[in-house]
Protein backbone atom coordinates (compact mmCIF):
# COMPACT_ATOMS: atom_id res chain seq x y z
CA UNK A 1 -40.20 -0.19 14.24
CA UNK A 2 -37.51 1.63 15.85
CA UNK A 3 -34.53 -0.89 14.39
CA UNK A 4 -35.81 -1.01 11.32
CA UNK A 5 -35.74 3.02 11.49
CA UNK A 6 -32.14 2.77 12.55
CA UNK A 7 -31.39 0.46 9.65
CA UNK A 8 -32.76 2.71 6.83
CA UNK A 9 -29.56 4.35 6.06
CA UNK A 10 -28.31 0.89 5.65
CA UNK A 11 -30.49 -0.36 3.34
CA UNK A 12 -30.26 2.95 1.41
CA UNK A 13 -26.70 2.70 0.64
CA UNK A 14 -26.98 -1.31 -0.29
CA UNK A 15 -29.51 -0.47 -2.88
CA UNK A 16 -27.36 2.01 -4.21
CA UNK A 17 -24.20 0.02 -4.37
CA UNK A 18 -26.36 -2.39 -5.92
CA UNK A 19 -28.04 -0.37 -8.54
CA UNK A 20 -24.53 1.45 -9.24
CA UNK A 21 -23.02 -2.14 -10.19
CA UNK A 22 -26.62 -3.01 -11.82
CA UNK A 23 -25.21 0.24 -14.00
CA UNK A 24 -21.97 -0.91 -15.12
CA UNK A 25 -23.22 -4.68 -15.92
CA UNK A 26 -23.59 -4.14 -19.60
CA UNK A 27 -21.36 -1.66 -20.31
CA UNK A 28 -18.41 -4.07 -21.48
CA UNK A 29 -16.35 -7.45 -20.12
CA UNK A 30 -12.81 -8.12 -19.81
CA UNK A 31 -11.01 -10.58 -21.44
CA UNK A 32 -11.18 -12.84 -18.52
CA UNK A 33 -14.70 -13.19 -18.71
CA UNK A 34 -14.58 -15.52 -21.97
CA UNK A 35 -12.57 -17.66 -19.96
CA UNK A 36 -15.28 -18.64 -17.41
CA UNK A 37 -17.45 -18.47 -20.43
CA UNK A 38 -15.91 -21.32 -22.22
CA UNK A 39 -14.80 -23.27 -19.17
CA UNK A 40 -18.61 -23.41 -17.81
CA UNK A 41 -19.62 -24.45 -21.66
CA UNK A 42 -17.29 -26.96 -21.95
CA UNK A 43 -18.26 -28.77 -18.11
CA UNK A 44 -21.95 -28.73 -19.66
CA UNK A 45 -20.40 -29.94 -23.37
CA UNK A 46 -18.14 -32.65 -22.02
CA UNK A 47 -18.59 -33.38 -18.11
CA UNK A 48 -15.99 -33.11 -15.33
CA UNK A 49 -13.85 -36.25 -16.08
CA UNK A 50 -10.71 -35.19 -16.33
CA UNK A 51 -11.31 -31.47 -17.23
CA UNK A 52 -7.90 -29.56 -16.48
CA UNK A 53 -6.36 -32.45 -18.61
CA UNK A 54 -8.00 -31.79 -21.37
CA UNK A 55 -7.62 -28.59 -23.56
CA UNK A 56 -10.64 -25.83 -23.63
CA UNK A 57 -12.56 -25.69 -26.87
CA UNK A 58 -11.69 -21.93 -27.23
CA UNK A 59 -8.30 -20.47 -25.83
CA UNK A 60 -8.42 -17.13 -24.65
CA UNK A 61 -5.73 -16.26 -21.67
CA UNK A 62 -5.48 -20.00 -20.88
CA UNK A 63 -4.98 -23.09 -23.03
CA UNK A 64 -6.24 -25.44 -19.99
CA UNK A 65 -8.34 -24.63 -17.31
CA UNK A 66 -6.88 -22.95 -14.07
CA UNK A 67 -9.18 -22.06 -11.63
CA UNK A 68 -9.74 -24.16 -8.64
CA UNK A 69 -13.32 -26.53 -8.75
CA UNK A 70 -15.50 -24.18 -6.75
CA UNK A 71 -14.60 -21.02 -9.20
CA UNK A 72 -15.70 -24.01 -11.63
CA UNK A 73 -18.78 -24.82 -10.20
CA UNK A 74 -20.33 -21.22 -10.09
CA UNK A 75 -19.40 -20.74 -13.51
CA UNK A 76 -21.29 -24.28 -14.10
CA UNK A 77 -24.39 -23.03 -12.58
CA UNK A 78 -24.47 -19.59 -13.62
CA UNK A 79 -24.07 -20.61 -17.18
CA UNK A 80 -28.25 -21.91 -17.93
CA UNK A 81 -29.55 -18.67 -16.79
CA UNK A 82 -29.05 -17.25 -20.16
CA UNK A 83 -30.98 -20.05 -22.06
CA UNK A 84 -33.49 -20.06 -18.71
CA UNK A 85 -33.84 -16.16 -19.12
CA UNK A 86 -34.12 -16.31 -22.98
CA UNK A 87 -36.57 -19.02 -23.07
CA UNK A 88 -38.85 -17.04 -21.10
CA UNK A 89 -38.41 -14.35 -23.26
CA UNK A 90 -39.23 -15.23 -25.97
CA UNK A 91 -42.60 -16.34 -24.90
CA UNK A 92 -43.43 -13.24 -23.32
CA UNK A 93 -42.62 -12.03 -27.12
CA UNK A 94 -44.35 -14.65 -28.99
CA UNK A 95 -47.31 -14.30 -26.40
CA UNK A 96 -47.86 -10.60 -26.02
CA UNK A 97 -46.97 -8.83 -29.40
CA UNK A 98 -45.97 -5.13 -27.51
CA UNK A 99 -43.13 -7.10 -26.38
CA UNK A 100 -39.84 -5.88 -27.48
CA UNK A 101 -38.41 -8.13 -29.94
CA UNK A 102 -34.88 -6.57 -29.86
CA UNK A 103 -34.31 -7.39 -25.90
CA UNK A 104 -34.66 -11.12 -26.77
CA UNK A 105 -31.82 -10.92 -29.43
CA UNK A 106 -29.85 -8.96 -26.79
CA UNK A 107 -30.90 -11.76 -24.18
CA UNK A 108 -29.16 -14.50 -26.91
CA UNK A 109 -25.87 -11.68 -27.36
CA UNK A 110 -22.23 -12.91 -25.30
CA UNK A 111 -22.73 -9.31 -24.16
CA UNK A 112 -25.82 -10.75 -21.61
CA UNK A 113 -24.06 -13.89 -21.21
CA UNK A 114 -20.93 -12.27 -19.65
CA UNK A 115 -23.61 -9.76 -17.58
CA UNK A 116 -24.54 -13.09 -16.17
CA UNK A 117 -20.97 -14.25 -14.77
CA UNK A 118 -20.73 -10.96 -12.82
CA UNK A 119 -23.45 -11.59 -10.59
CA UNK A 120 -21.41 -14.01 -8.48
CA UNK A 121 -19.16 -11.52 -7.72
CA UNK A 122 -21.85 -8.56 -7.36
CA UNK A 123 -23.50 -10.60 -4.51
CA UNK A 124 -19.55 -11.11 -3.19
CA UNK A 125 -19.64 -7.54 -2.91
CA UNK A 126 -22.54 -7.09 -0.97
CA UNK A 127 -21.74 -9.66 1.06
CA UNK A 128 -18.24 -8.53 1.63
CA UNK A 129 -20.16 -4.94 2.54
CA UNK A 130 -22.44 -7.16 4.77
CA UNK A 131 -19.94 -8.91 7.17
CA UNK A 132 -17.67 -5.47 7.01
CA UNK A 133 -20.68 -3.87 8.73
CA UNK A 134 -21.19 -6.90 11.39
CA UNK A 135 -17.66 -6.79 12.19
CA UNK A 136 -17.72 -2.51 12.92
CA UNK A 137 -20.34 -3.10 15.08
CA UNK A 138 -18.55 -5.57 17.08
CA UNK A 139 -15.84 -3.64 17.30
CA UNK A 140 -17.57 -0.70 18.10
CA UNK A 141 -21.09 -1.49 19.25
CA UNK A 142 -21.74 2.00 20.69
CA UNK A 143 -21.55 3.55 17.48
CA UNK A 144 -24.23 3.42 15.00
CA UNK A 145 -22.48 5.61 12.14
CA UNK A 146 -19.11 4.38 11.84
CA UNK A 147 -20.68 0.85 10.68
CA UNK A 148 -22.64 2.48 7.82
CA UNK A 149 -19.58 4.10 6.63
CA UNK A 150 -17.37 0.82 6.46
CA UNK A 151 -20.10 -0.61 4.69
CA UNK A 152 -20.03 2.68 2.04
CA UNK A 153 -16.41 2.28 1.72
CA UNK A 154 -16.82 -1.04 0.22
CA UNK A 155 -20.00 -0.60 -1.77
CA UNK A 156 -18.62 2.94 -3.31
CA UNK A 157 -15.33 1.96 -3.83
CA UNK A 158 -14.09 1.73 -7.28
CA UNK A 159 -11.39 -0.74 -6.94
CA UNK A 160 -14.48 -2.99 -5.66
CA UNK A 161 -16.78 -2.15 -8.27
CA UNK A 162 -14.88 -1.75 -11.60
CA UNK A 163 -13.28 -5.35 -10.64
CA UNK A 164 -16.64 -6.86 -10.35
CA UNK A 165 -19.37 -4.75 -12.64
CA UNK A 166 -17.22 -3.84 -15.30
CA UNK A 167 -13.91 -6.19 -15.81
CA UNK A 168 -16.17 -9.60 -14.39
CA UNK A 169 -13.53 -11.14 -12.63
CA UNK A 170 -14.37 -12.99 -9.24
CA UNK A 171 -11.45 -11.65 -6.84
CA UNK A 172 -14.00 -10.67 -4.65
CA UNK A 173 -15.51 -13.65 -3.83
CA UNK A 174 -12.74 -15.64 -1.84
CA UNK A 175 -11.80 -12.13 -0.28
CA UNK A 176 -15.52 -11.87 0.94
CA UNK A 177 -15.03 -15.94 2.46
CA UNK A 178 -11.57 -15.59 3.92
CA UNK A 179 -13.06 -12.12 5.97
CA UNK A 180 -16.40 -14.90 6.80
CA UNK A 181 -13.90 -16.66 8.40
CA UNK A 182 -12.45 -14.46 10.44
CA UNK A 183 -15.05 -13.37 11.75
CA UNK A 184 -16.54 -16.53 12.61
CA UNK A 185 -13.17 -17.08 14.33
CA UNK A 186 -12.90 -13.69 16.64
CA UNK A 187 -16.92 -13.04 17.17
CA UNK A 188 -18.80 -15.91 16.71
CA UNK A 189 -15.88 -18.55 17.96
CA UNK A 190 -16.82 -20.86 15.46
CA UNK A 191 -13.41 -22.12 14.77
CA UNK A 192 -14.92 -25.24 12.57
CA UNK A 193 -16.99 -23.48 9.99
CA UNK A 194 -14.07 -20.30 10.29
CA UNK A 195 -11.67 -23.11 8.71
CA UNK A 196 -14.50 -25.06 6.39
CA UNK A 197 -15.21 -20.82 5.12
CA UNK A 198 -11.16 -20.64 4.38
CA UNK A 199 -10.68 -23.43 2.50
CA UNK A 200 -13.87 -22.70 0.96
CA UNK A 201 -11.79 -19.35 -0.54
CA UNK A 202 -8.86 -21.31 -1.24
CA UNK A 203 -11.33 -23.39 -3.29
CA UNK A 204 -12.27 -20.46 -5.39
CA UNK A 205 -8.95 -18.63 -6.12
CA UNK A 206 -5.69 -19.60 -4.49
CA UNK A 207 -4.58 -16.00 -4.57
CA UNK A 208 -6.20 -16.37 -0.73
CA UNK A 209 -3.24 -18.76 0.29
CA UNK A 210 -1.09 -15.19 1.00
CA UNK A 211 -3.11 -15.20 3.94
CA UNK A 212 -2.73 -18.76 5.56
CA UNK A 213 0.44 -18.16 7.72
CA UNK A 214 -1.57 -15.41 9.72
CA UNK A 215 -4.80 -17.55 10.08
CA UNK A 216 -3.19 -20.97 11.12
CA UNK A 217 -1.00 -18.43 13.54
CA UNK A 218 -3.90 -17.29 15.02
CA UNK A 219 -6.01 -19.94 14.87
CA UNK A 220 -3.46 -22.51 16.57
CA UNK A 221 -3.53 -20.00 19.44
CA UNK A 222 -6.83 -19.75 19.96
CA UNK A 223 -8.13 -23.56 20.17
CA UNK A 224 -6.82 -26.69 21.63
CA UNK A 225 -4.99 -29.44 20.12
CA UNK A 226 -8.12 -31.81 19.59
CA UNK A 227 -9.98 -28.60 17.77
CA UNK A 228 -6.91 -27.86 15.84
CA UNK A 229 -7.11 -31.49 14.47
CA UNK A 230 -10.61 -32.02 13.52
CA UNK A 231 -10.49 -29.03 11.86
CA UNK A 232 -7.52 -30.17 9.73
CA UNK A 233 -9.39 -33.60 9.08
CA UNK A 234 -12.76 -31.81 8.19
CA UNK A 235 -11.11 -29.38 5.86
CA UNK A 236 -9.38 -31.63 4.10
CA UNK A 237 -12.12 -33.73 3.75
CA UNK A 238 -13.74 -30.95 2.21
CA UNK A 239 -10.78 -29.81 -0.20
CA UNK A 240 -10.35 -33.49 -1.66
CA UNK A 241 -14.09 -33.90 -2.20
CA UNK A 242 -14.08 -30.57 -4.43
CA UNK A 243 -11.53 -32.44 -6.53
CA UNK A 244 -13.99 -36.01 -7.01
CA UNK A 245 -15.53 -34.88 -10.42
CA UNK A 246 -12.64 -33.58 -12.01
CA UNK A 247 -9.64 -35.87 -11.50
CA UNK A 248 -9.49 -39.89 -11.73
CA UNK A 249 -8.57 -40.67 -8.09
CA UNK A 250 -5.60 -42.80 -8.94
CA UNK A 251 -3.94 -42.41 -5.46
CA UNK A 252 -5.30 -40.32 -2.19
CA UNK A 253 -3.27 -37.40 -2.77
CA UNK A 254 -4.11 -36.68 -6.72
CA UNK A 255 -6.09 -33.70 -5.83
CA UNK A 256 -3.45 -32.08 -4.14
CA UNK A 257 -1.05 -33.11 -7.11
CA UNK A 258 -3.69 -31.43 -9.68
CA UNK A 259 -3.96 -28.28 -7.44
CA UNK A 260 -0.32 -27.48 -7.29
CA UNK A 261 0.78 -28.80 -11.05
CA UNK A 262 -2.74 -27.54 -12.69
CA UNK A 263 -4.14 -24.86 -10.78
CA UNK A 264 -1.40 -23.22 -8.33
CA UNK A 265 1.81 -22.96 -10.51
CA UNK A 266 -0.58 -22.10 -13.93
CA UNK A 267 -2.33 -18.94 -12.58
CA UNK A 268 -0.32 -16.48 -13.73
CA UNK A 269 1.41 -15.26 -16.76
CA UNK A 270 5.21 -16.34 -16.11
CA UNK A 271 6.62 -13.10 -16.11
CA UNK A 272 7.68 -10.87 -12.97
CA UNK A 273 5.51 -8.86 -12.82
CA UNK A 274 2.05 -8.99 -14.88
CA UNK A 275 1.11 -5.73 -14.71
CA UNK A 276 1.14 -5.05 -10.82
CA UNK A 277 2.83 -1.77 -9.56
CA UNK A 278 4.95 -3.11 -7.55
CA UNK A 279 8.71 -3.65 -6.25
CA UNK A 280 9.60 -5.47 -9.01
CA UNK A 281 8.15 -2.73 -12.10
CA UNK A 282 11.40 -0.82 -10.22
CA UNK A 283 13.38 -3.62 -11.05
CA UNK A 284 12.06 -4.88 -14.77
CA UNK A 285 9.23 -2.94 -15.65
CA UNK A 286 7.03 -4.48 -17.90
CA UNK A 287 9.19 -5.85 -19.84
CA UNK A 288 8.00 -9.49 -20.14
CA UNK A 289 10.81 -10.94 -18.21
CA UNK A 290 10.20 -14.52 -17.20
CA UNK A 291 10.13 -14.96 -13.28
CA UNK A 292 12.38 -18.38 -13.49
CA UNK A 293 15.39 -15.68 -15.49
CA UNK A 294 18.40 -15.29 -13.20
CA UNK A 295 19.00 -12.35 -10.97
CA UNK A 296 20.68 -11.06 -8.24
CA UNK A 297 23.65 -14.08 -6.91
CA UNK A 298 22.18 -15.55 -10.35
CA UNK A 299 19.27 -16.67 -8.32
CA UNK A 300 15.81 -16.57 -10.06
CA UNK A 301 13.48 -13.45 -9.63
CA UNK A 302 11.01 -15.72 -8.34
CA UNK A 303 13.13 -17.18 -5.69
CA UNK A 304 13.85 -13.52 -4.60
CA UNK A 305 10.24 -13.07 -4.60
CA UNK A 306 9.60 -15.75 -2.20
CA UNK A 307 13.17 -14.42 0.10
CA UNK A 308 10.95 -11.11 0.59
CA UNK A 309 7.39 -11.78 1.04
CA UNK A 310 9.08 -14.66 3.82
CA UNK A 311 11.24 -11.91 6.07
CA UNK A 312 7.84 -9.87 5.50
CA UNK A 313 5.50 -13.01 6.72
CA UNK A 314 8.66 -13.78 9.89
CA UNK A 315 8.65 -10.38 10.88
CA UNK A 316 4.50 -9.95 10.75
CA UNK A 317 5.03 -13.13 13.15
CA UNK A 318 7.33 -12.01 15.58
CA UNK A 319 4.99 -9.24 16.40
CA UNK A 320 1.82 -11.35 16.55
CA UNK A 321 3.67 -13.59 18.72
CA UNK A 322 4.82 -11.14 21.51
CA UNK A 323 1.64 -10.98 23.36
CA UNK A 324 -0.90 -12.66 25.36
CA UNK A 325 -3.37 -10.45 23.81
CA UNK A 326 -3.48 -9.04 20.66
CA UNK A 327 -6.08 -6.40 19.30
CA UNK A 328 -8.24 -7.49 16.92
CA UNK A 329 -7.89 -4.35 14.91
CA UNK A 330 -3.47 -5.75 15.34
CA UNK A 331 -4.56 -8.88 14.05
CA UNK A 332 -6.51 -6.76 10.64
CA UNK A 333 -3.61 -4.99 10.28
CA UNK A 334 -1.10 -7.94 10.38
CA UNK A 335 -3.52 -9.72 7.55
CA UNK A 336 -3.28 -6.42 5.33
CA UNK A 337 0.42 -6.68 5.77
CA UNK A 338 0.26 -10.07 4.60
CA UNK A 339 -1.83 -8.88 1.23
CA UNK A 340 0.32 -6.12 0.49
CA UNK A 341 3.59 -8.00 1.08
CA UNK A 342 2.82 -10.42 -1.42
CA UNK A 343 1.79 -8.00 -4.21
CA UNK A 344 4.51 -6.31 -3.72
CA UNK A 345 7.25 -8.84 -3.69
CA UNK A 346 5.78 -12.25 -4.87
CA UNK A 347 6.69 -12.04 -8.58
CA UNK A 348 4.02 -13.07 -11.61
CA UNK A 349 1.29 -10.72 -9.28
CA UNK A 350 -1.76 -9.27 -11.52
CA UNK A 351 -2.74 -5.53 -11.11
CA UNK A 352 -6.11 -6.98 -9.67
CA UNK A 353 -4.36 -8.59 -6.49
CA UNK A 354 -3.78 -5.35 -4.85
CA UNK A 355 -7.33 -5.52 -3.64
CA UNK A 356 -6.11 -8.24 -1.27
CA UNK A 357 -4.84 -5.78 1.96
CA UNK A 358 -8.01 -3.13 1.22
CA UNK A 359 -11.01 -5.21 3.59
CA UNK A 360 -8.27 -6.37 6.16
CA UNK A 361 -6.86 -2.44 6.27
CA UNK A 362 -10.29 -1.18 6.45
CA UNK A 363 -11.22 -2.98 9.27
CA UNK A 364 -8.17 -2.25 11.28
CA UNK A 365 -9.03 1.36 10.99
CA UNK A 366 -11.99 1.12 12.59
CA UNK A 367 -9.65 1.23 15.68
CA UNK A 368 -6.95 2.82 14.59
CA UNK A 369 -8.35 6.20 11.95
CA UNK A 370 -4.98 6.89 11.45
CA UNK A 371 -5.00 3.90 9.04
CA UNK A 372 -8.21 4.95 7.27
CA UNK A 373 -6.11 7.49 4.58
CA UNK A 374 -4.22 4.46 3.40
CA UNK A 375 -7.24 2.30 2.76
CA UNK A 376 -7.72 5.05 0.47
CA UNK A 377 -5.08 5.62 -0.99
CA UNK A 378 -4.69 2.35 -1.83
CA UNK A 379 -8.45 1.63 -3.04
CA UNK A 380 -7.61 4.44 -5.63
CA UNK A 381 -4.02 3.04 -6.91
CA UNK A 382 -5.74 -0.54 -6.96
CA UNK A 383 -8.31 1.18 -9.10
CA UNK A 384 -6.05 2.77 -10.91
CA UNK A 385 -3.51 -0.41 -11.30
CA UNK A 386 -6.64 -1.77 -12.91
CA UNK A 387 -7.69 0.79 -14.78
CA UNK A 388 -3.95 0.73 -16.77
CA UNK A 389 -4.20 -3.11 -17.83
CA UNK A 390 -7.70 -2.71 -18.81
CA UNK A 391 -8.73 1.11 -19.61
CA UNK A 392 -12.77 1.32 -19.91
CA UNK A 393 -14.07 3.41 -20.70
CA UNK A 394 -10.93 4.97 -22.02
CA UNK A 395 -10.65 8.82 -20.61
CA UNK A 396 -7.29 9.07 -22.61
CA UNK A 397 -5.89 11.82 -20.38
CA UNK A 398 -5.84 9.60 -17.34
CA UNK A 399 -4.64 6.50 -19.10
CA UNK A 400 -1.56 8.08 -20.84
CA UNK A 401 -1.00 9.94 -16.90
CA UNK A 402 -0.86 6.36 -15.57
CA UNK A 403 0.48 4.70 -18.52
CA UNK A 404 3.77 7.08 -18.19
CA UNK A 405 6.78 4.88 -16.80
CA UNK A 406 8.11 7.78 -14.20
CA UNK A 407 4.46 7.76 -12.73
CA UNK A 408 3.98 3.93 -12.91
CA UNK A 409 7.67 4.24 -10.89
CA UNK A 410 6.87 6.52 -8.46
CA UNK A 411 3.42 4.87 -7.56
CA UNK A 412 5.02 1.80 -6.84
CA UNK A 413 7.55 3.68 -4.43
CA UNK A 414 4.73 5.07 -2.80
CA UNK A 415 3.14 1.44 -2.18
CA UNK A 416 6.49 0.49 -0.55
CA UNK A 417 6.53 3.51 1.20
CA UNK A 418 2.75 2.82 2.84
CA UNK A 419 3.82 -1.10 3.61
CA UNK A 420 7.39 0.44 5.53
CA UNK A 421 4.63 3.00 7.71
CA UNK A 422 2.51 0.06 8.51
CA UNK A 423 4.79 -1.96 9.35
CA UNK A 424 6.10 0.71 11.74
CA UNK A 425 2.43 1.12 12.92
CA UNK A 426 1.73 -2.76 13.72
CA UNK A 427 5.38 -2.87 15.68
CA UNK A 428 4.60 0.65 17.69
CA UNK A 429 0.66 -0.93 18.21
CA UNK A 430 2.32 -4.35 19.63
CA UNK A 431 4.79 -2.67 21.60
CA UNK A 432 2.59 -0.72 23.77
CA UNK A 433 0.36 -2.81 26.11
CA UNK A 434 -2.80 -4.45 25.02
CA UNK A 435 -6.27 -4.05 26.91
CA UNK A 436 -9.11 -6.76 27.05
CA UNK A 437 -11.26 -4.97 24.56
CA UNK A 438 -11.34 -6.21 20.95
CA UNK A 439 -8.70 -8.23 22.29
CA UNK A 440 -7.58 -12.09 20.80
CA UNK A 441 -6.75 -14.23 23.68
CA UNK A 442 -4.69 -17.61 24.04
């Protein structure tokens, strides 16, 4: 009686993030949404064989599908719920006459439909909320507040819930499995189903691989040689049996070949930047410059791209690598780094992807507050990064504010501005000397 007294506040705030998000579901649906729409129709309307081959039946951002086979498979399964839910419907109508007739021809609209593919990521969101919580409470078990107030910080943030409610795009969901796995890899020490939960998010959106030099880091530090190697087997066992429906198995390493040349290099628009404020809006703004154009040294802007998020990725190493022990809250901090580094310097990066860095930076300042204004901060320029590609509902003061080059300009300064201080902060935090609490150990 007395724990489920202490966890009333808890389930308070989780039924209002949900019912918040439960608010915003029919409101409207990006653009993005009729992709998953039409991919999920076409999987039922033609099967797997050979599917990012083939053209979809109705082009919207994409001419050919790009999404890895687990994004796939959700939007497979979602996808009968609206003929499940209408069915049903329309008995209740044809059965009871006070039904209301009008909800069943809203139950048949694309307007329901697309209300449908957001639950995935809803549910990410809770989860993500969830596994937040757990993690405060490892870090701080003492305190029974601070947990609750993680948890709000994802449930109430915007750049969280506009992504998922009201655009319907599934970011969230491989964020929510690549913060599973750490987890399971500092608390539970579960270093198998840590690395099965990783390539799990991989699986769903690649935009997770930003994040892979930190984890295999830290995860070849923590476990021994024969671990390291079973896990390699086991996820790649997993990774190439996602793969079996959609590709003709040819040779053993097709699946890798259709991730890279179908999936990987086809996720983006092919510009430098596609819509991100970032480094490179200071460069090119939004000018629809192709990322393979020559630059600086009449080297490519992508190749530049991958020259700075590398010395960011090098120099997040070197400081991971100094100790025998290394804060867990360090560790948070050095995988928000990694996040934020890429948005900001890996060209062809989507206003979305800024949400990245926010979980990782929120849990490292459950240690460190001083790192608690940034998450912040950048929760409301990722919402309002967002907000500028897709503007709904439209408050036309705000848009043409954000819409105004010298602001868009001097946003993105101020993201390279936060990366320099917390890259300061992770190089003062590893410089000083590291106690056994909270602490990752070789």
């Amino acid at each position: 009686m007395k724990l489920h007294k202490q966890l009333r506040p808890l389930y308070i705030v989780f039924i209002l993030g949900l019912l918040l998000r439960l608010a915003l579901l029919f409101l409207d649906f990006s653009f993005d949404v009729n992709n998953h729409i039409v991919w999920a129709h076409d999987l039922w309307s033609r099967g797997f064989s050979n599917f990012y081959y083939v053209p979809s039946s109705e082009s919207f951002a994409s001419k050919f599908p790009n999404y890895p086979p687990l994004s796939l498979f959700i939007f497979y399964f979602i996808y009968p719920l609206q003929s499940i839910i209408y069915n049903l419907t329309w008995w209740l109508n044809v059965t009871f006459p006070i039904f209301p007739s009008k909800l069943v021809l809203f139950i048949e609209s694309r307007s329901f439909l697309a209300a449908i593919f957001k639950l995935p990521a809803i549910a990410a969101d809770l989860g993500l909320a969830v596994v937040s919580y757990k993690t405060a409470k490892k870090m701080i078990p003492k305190d029974k507040k601070i947990p609750v107030i993680i948890a709000c910080l994802i449930l109430f943030n915007p750049a969280f819930f506009y992504n998922s409610s009201l655009w319907g795009q599934i970011d969230v969901i491989p964020i929510f499995f690549v913060i599973l796995s750490f987890y399971f890899l500092f608390y539970l020490k579960r270093t198998l189903l840590s690395s099965i939960f990783f390539v799990l998010s991989i699986l769903i959106k690649p935009t997770i691989l930003v994040f892979i030099p930190v984890y295999v880091l830290l995860f070849i530090k923590s476990n021994n040689f024969k671990k390291i190697i079973y896990a390699f087997i086991i996820t790649n066992i997993i990774f190439w049996i996602s793969f079996l429906p959609f590709v003709n198995l040819n040779y053993l390493f097709a699946p890798y070949v259709v991730f890279v040349e179908k999936i990987l290099t086809k996720q983006s628009l092919p510009y430098v930047t596609n819509g991100a404020f970032n480094f490179w809006v200071l460069i090119t703004y939004f000018q629809g410059i192709k990322d393979t154009a020559p630059f600086i040294l009449n080297i490519s802007y992508r190749a530049w791209g991958y020259l700075l998020f590398s010395s960011c990725l090098l120099l997040i190493a070197r400081n991971l690598l100094k100790g025998k022990k290394v804060g867990v809250e360090n560790i948070f901090l050095a995988a928000a780094l990694s996040g934020l580094s890429a948005f900001l310097f890996l060209t062809k990066m989507h206003e979305r992807y800024l949400m990245l860095p926010l979980p990782f930076l929120l849990l490292a300042s459950i240690k460190n507050r001083k790192l608690l204004i940034w998450f912040v901060y950048l929760s409301l320029i990722s919402f309002l990064n967002m907000y500028h590609s897709w503007p709904v509902p439209k408050i036309e003061m705000l848009f043409q504010m954000i819409n105004n080059p010298f602001i868009v300009r001097i946003i993105s300064i101020g993201n390279l501005v936060v990366l320099i201080y917390l890259f300061y902060g992770i190089m003062a935090a590893l410089g000083k000397r590291m106690t056994a609490d909270n602490s990752f150990k070789t």
